[in-house]
C-alpha atoms as a PDB file:
ATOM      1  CA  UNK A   1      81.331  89.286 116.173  1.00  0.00           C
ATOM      2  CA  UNK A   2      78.067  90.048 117.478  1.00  0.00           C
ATOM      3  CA  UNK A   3      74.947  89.120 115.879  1.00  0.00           C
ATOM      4  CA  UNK A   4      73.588  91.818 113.267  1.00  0.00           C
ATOM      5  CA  UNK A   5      69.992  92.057 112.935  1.00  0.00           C
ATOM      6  CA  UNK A   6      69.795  88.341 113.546  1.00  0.00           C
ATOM      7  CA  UNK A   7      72.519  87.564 110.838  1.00  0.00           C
ATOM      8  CA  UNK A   8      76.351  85.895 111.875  1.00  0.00           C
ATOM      9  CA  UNK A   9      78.690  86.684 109.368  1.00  0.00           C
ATOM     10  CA  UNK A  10      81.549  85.533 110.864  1.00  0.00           C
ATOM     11  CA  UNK A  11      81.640  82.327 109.000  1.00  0.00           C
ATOM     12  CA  UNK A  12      81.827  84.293 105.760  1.00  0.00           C
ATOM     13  CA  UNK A  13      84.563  86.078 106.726  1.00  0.00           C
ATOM     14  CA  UNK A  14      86.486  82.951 108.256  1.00  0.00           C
ATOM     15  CA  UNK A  15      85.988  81.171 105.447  1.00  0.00           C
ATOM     16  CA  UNK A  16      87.216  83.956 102.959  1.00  0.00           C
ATOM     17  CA  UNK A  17      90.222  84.269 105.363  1.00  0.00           C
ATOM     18  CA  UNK A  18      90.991  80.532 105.271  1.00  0.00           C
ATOM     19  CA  UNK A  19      90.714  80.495 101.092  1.00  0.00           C
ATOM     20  CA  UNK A  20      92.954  83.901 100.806  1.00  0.00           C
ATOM     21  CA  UNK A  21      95.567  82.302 103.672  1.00  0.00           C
ATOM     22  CA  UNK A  22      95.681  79.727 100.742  1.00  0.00           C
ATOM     23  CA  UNK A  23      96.148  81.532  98.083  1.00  0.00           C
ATOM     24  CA  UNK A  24      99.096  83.642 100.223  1.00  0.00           C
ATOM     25  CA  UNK A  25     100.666  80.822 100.818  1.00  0.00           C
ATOM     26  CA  UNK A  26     100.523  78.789  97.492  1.00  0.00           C
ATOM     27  CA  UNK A  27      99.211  81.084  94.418  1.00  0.00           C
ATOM     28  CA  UNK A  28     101.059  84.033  95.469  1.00  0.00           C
ATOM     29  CA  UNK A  29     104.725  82.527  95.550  1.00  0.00           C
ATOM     30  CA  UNK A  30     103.960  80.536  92.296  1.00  0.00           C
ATOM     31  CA  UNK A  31     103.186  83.736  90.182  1.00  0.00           C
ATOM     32  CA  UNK A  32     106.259  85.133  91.592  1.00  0.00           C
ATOM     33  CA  UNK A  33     108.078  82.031  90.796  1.00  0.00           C
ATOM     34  CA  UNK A  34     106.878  82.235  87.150  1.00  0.00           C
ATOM     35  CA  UNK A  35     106.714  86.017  86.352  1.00  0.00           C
ATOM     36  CA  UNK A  36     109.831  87.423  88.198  1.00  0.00           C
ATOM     37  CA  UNK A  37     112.601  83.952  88.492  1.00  0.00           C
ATOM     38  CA  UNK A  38     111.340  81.413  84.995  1.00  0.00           C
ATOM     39  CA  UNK A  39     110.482  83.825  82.415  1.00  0.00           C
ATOM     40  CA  UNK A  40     113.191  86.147  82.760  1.00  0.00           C
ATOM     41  CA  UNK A  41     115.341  83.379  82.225  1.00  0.00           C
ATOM     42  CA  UNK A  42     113.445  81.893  79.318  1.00  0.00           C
ATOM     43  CA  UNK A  43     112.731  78.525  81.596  1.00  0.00           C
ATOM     44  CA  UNK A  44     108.883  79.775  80.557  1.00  0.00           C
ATOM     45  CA  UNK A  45     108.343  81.825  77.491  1.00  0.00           C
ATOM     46  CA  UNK A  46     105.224  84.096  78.179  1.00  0.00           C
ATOM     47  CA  UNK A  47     104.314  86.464  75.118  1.00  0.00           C
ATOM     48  CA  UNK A  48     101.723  88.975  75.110  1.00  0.00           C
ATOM     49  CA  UNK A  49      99.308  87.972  72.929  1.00  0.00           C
ATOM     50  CA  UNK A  50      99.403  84.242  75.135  1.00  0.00           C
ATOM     51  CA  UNK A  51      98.866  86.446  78.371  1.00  0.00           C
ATOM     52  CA  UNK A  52      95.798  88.338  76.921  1.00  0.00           C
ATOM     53  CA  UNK A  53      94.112  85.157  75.743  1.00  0.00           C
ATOM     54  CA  UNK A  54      94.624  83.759  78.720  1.00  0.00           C
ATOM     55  CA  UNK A  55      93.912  86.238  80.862  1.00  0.00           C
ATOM     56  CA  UNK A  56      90.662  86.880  79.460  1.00  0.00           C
ATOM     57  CA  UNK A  57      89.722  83.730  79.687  1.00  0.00           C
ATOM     58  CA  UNK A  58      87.410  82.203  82.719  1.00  0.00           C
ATOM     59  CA  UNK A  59      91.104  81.149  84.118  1.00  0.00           C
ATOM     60  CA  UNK A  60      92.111  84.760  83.686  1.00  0.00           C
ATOM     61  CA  UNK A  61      88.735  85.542  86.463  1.00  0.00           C
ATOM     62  CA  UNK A  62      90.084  82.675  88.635  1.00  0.00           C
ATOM     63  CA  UNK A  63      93.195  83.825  88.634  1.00  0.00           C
ATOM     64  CA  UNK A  64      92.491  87.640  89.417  1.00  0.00           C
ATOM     65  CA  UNK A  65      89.943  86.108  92.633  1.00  0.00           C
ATOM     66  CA  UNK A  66      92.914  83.716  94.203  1.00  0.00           C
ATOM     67  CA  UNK A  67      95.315  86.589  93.414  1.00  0.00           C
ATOM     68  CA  UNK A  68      93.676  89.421  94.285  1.00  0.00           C
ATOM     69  CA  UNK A  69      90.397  89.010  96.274  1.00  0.00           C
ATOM     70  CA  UNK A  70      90.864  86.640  98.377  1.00  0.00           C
ATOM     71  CA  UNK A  71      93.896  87.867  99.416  1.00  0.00           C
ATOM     72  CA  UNK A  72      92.500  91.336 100.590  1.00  0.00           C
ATOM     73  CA  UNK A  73      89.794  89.560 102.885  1.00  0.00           C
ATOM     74  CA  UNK A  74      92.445  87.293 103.840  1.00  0.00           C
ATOM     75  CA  UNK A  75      94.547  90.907 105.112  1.00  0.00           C
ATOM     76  CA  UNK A  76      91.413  92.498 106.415  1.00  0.00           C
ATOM     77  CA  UNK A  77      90.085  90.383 108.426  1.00  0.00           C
ATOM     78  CA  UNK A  78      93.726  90.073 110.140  1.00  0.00           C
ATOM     79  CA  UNK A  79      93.771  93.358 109.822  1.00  0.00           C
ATOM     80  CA  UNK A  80      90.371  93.811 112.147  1.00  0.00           C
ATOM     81  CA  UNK A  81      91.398  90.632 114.881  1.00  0.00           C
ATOM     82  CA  UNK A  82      94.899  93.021 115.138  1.00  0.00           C
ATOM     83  CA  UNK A  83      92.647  96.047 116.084  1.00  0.00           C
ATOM     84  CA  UNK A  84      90.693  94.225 118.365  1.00  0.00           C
ATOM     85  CA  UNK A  85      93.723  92.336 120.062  1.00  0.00           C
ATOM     86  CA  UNK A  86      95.373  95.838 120.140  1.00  0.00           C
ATOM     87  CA  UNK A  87      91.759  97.281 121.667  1.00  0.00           C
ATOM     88  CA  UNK A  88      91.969  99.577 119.151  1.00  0.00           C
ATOM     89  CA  UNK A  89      88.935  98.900 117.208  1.00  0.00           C
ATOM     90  CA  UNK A  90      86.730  95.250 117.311  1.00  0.00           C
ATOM     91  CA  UNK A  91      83.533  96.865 116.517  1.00  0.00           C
ATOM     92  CA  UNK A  92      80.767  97.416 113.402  1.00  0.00           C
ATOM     93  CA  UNK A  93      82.706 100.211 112.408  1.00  0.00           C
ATOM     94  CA  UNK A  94      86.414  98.277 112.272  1.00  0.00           C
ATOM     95  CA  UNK A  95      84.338  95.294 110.407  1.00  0.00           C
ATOM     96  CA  UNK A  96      82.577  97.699 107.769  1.00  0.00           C
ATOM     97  CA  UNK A  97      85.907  99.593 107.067  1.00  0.00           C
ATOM     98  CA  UNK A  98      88.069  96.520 106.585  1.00  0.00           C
ATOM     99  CA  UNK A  99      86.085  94.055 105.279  1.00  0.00           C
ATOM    100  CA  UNK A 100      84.047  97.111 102.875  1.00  0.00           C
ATOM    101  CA  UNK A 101      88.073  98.322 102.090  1.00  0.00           C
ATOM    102  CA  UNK A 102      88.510  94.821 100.810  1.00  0.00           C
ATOM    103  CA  UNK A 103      85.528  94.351  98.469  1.00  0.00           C
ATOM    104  CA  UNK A 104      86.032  97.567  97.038  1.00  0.00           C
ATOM    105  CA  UNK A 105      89.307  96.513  95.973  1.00  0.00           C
ATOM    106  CA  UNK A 106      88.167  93.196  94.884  1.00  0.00           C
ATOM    107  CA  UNK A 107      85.086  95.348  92.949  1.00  0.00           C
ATOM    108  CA  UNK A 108      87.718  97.424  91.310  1.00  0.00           C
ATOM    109  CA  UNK A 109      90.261  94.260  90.099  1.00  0.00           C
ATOM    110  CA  UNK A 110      87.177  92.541  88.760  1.00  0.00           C
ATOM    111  CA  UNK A 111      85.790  95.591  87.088  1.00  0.00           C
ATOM    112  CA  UNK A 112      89.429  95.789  85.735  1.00  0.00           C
ATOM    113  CA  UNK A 113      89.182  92.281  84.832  1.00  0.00           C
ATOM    114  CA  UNK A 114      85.956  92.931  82.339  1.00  0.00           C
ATOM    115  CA  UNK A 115      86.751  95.742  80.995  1.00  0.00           C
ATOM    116  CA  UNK A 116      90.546  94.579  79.762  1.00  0.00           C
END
């Protein structure tokens, strides 16, 4: 990525890509694990005043940024490097799109976050 105005993002975005890879590959299966396998089977007994509590919590903001956020930076800035291998895109524009599509959806899952 080419210098901005004299800034280098490009460690911000490697390092939110590294942190949402991680949260792919660990978080991600483990809330699947738990909400879709072990409750419906009663291994884990989840009710919904537990969940609200909980999810309102500080953990519940944790939770939504390793689940959500990090996640979409994680899948944009693949997302961009595909353009760019594909010579498709690899410039300001393919970085503001992507990387701007992914904080608006982290923007909107925190927003839901504060106002639940």
């Amino acid at each position: 990525m080419k210098r901005w105005r004299g800034l280098h993002l490009e460690p911000v975005w490697w390092g939110l890509f590294s942190a949402g890879g991680v949260c792919f590959a660990v978080f991600i299966p483990a809330v699947a694990l738990v909400f879709t396998v072990l409750a419906p089977l009663g291994v884990v007994e989840l009710n919904d005043q537990q969940l609200q509590a909980w999810y309102g919590s500080w953990w519940g903001l944790m939770f939504t940024g390793a689940v959500i956020c990090l996640p979409a930076f994680h899948a944009a800035h693949r997302i961009r490097h595909g353009l760019h291998d594909l010579k498709v895109g690899g410039g300001f524009w393919s970085v503001l799109i992507c990387y701007g599509l992914a904080a608006i959806v982290s923007v909107f899952a925190l927003w839901i976050w504060f106002n639940a």
